[in-house]
PDB file of N, CA and C in Angstrom:
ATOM      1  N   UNK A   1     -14.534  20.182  -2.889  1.00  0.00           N
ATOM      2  CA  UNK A   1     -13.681  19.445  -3.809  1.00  0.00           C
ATOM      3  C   UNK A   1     -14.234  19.609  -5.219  1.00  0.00           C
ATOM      4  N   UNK A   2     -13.637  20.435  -5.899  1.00  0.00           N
ATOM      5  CA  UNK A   2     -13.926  20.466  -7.329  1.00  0.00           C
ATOM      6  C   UNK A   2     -13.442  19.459  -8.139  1.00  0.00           C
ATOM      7  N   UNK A   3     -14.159  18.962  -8.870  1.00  0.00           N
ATOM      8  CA  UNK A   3     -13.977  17.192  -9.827  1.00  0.00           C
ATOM      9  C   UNK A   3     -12.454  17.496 -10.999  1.00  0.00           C
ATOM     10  N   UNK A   4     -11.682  18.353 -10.849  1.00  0.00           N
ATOM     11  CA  UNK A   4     -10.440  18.387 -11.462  1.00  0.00           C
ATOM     12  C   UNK A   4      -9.263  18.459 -10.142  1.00  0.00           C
ATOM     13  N   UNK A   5      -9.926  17.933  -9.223  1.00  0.00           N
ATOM     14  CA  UNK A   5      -8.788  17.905  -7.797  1.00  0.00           C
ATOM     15  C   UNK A   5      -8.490  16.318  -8.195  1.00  0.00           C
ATOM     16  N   UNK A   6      -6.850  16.282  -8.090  1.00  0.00           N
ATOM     17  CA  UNK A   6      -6.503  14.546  -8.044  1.00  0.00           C
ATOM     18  C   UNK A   6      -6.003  14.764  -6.453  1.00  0.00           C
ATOM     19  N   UNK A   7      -6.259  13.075  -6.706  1.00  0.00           N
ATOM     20  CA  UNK A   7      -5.444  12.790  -5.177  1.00  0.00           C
ATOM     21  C   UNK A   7      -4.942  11.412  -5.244  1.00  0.00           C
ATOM     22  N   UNK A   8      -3.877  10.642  -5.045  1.00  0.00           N
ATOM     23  CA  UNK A   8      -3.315   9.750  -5.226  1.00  0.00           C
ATOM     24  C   UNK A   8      -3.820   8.919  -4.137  1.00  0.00           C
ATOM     25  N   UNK A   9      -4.169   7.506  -4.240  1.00  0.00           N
ATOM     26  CA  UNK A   9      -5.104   6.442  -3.678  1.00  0.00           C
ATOM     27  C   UNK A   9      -4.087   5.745  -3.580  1.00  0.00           C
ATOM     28  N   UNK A  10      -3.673   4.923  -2.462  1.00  0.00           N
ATOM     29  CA  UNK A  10      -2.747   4.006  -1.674  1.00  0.00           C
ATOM     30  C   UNK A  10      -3.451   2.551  -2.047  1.00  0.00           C
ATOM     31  N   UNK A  11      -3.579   1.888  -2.882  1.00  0.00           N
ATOM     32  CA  UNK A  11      -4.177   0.341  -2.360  1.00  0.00           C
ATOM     33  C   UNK A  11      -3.540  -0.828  -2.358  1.00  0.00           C
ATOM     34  N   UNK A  12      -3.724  -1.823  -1.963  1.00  0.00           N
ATOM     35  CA  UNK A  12      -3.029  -2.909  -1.097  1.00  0.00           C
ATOM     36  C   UNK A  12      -2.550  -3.807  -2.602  1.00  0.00           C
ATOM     37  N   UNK A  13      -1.349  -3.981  -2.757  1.00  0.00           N
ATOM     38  CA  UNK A  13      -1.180  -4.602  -3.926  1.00  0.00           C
ATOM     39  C   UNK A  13      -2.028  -5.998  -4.096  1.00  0.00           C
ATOM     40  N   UNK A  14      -1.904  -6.613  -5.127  1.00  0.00           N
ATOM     41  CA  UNK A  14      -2.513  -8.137  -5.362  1.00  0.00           C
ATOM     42  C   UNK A  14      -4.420  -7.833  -4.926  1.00  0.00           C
ATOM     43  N   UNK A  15      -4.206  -7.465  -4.133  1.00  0.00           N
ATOM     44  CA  UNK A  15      -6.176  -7.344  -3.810  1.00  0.00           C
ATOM     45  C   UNK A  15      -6.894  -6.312  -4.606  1.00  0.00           C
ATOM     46  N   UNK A  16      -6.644  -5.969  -5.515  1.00  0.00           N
ATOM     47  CA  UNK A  16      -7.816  -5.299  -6.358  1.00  0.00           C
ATOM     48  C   UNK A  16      -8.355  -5.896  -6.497  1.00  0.00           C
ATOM     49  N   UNK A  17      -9.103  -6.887  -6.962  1.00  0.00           N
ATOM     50  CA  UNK A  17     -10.491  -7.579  -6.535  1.00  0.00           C
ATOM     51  C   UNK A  17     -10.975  -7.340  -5.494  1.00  0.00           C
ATOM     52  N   UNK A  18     -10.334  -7.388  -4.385  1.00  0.00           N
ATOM     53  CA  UNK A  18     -11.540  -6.979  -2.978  1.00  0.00           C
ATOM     54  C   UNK A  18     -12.034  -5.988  -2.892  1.00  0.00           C
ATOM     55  N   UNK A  19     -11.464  -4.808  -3.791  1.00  0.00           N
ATOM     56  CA  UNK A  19     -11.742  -3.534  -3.846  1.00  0.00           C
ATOM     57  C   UNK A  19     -13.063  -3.378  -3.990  1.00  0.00           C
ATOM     58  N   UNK A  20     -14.027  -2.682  -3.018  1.00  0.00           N
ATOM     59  CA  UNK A  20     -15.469  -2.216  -3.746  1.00  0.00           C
ATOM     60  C   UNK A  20     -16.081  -0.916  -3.414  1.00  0.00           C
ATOM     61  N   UNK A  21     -14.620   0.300  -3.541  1.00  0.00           N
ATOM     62  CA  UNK A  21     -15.176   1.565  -3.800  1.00  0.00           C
ATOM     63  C   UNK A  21     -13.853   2.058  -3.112  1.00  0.00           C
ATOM     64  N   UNK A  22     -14.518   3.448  -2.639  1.00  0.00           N
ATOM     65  CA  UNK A  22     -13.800   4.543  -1.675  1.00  0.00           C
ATOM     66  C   UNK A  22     -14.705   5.065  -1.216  1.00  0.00           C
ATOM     67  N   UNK A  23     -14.608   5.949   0.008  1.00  0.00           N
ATOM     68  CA  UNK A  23     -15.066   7.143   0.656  1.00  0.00           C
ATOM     69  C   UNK A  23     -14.233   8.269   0.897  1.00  0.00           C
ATOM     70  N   UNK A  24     -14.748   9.277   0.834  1.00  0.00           N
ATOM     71  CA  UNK A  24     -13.905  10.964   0.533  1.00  0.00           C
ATOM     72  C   UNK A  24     -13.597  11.512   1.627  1.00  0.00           C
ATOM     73  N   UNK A  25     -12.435  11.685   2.574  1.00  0.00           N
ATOM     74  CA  UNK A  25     -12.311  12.119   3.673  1.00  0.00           C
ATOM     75  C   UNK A  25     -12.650  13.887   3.408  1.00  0.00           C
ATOM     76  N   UNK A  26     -13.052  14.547   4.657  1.00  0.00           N
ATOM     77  CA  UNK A  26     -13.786  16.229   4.439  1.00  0.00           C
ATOM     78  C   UNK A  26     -12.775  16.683   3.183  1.00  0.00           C
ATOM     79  N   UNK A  27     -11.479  16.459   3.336  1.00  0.00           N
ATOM     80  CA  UNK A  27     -10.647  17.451   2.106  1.00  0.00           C
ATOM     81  C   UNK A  27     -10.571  16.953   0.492  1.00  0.00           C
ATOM     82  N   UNK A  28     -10.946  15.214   0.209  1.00  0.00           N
ATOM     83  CA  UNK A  28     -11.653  15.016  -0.804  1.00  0.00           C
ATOM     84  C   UNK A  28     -10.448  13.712  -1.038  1.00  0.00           C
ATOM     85  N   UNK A  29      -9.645  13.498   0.169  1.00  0.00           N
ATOM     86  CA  UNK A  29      -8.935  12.689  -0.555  1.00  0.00           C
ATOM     87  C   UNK A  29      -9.656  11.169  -0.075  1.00  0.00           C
ATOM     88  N   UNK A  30      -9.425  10.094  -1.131  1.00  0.00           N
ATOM     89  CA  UNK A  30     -10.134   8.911  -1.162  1.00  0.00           C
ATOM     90  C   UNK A  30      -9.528   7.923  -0.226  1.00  0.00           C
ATOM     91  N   UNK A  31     -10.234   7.285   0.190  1.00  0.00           N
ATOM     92  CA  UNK A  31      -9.637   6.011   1.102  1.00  0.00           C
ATOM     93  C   UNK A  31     -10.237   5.008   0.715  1.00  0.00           C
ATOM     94  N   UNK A  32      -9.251   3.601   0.315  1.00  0.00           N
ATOM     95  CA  UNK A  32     -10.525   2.814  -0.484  1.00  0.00           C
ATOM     96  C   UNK A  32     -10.901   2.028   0.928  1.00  0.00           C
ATOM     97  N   UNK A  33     -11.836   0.934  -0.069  1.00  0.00           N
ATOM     98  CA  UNK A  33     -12.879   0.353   1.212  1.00  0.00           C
ATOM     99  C   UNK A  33     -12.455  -1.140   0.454  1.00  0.00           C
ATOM    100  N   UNK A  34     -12.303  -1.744   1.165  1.00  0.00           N
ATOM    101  CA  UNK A  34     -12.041  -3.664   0.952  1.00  0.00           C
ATOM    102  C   UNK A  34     -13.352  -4.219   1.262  1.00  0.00           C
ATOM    103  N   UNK A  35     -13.427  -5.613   0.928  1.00  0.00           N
ATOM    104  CA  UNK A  35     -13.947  -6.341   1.517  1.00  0.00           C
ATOM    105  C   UNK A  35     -12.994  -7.802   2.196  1.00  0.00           C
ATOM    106  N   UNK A  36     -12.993  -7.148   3.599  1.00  0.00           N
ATOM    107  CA  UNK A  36     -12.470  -8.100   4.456  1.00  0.00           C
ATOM    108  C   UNK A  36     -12.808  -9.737   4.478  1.00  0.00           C
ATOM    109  N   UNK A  37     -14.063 -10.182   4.203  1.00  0.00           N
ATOM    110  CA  UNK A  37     -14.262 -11.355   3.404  1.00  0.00           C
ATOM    111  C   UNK A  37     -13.931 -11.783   2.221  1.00  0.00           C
ATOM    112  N   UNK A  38     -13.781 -10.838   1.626  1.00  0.00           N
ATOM    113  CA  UNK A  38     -12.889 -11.563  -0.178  1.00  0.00           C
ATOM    114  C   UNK A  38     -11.069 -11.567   0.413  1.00  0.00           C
ATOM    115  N   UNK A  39     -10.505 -10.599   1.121  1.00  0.00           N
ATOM    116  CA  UNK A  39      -9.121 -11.015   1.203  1.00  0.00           C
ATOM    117  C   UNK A  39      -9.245 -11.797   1.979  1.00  0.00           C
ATOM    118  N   UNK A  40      -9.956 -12.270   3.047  1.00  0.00           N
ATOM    119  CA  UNK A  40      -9.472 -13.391   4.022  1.00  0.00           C
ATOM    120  C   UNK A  40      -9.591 -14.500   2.883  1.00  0.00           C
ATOM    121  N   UNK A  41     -10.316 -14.909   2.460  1.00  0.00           N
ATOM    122  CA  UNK A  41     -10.896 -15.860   1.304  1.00  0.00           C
ATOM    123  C   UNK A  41      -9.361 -16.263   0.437  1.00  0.00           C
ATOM    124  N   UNK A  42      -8.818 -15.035   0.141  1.00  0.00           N
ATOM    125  CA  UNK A  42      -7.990 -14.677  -1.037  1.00  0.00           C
ATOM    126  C   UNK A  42      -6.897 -15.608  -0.450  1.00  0.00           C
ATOM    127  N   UNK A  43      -6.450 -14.716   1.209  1.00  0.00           N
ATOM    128  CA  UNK A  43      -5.482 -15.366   1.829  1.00  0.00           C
ATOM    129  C   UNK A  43      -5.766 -17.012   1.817  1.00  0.00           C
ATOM    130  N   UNK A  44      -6.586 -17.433   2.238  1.00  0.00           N
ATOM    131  CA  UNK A  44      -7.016 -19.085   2.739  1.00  0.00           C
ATOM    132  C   UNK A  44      -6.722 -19.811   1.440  1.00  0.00           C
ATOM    133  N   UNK A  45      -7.394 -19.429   0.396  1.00  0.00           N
ATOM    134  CA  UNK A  45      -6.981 -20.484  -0.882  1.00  0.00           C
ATOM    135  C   UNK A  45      -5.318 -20.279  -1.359  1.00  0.00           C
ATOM    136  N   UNK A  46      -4.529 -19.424  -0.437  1.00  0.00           N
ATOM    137  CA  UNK A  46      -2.743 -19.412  -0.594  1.00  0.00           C
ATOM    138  C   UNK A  46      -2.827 -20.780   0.258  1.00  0.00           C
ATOM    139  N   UNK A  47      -3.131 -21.196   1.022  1.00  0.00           N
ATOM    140  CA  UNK A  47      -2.922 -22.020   2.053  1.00  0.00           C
ATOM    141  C   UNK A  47      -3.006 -21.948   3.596  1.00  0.00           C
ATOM    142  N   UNK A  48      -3.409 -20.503   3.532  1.00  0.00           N
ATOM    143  CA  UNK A  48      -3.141 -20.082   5.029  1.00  0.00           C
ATOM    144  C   UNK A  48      -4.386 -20.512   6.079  1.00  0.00           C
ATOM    145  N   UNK A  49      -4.161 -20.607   7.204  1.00  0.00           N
ATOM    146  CA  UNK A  49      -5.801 -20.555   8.108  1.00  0.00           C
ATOM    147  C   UNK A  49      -5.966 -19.009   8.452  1.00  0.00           C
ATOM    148  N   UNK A  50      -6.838 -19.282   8.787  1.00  0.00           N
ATOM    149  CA  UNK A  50      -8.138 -18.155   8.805  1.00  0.00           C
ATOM    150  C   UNK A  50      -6.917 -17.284   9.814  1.00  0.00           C
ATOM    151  N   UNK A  51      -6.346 -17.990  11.037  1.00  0.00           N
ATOM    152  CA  UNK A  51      -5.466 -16.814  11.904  1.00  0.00           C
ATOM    153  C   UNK A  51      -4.254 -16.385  10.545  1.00  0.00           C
ATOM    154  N   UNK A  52      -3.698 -17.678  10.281  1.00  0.00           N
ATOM    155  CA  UNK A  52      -2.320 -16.757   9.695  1.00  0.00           C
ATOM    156  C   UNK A  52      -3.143 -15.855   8.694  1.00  0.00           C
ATOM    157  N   UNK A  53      -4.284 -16.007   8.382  1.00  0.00           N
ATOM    158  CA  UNK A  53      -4.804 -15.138   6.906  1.00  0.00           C
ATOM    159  C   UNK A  53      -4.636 -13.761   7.568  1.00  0.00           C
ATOM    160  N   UNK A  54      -5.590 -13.550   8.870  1.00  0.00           N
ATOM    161  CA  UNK A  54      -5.725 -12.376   9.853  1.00  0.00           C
ATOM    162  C   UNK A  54      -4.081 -11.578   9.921  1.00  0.00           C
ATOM    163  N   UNK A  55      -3.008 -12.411  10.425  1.00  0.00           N
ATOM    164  CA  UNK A  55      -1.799 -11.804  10.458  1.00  0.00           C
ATOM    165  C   UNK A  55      -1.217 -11.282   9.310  1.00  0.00           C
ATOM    166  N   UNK A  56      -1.186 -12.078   8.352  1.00  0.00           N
ATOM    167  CA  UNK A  56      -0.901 -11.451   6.866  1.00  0.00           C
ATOM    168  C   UNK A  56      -1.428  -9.948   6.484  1.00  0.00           C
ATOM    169  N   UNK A  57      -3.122 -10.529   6.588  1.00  0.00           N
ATOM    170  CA  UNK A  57      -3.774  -9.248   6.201  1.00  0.00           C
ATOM    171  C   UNK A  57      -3.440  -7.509   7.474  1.00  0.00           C
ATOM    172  N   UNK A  58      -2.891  -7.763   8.613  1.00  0.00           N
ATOM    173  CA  UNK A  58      -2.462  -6.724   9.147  1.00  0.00           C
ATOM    174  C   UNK A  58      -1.392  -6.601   9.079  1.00  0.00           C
ATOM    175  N   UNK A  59      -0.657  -7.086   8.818  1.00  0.00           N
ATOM    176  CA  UNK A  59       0.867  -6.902   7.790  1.00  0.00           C
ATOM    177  C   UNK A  59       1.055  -5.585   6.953  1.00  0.00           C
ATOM    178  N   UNK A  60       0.129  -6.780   5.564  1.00  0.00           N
ATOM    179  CA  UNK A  60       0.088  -6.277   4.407  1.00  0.00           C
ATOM    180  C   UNK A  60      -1.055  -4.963   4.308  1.00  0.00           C
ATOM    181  N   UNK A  61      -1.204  -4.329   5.604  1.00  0.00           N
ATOM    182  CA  UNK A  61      -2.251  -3.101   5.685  1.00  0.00           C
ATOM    183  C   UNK A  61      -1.214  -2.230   6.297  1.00  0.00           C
ATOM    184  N   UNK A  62      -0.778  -2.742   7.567  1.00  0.00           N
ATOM    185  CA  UNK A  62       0.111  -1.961   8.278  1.00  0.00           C
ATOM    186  C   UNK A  62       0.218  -0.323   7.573  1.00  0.00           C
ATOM    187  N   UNK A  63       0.319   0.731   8.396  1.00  0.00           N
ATOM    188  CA  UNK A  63       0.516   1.945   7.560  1.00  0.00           C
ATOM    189  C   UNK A  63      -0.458   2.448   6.074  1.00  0.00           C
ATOM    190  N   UNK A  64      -1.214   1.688   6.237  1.00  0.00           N
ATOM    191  CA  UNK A  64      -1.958   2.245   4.859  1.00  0.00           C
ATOM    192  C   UNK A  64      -3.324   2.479   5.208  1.00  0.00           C
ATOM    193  N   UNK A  65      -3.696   3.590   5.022  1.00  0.00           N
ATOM    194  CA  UNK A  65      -5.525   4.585   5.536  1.00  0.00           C
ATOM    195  C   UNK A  65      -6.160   3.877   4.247  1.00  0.00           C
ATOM    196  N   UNK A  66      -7.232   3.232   5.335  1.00  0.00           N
ATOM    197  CA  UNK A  66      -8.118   2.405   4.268  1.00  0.00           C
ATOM    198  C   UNK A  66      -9.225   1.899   5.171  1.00  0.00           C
ATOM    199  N   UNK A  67     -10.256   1.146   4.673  1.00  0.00           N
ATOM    200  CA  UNK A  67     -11.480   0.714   5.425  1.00  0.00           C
ATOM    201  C   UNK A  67     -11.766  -0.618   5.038  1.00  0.00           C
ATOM    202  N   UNK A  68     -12.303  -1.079   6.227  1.00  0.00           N
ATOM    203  CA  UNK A  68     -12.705  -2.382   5.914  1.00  0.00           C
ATOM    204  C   UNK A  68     -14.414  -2.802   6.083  1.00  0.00           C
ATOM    205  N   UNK A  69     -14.752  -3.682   4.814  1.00  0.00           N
ATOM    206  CA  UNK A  69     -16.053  -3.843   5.063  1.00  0.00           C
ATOM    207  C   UNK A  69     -16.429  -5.237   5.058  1.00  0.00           C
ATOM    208  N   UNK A  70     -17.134  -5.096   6.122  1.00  0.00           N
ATOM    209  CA  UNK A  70     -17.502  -6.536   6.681  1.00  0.00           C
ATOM    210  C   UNK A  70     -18.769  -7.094   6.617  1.00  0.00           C
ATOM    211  N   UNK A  71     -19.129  -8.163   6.499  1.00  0.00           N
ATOM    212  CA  UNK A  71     -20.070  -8.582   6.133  1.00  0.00           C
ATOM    213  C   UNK A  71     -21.276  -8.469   7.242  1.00  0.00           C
ATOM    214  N   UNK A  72     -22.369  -8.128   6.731  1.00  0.00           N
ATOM    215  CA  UNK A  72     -23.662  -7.575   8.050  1.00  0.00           C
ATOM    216  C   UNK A  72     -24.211  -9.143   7.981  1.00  0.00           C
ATOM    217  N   UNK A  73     -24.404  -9.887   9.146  1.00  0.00           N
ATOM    218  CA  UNK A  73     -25.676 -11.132   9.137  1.00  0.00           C
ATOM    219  C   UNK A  73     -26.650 -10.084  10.357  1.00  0.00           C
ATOM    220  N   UNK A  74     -27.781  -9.992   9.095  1.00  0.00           N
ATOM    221  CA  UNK A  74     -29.041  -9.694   9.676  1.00  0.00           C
ATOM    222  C   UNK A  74     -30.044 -10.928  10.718  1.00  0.00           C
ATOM    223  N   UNK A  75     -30.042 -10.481  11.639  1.00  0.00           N
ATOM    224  CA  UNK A  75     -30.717 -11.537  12.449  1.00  0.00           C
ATOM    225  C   UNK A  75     -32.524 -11.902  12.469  1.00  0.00           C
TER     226      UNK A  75
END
């Protein structure tokens, strides 16, 4: 992938804030990476519980190549 290759990035409307990067699939195109704890968060202060947050958020993903990052508790 030479650094004058574009590639058009799909991301989840309203959640740019959860956004905290991408990774380059082999042909160079980007897939961003969330943090699945800031949209659940995002969802809950709409009003939702933690399940309807879960249903929303696979909704509002449905069809869209992307990653989710989850929080590590080190033991």
């Amino acid at each position: 992938m030479s650094d004058l290759d574009e590639f058009e990035i799909q991301l989840v409307e309203g959640f740019e804030d959860c956004l905290l990067g991408c990774i380059y699939q082999e042909d160079g195109t980007p897939v961003p990476c969330y943090s699945s704890a800031l949209v659940i968060s995002k969802l809950k202060a709409r009003g939702m519980s933690e399940d309807e947050a879960v249903s929303e958020l696979n909704t509002l993903t449905a069809g869209v190549t992307m990653l989710w990052v989850h929080p590590l508790e080190m033991a």
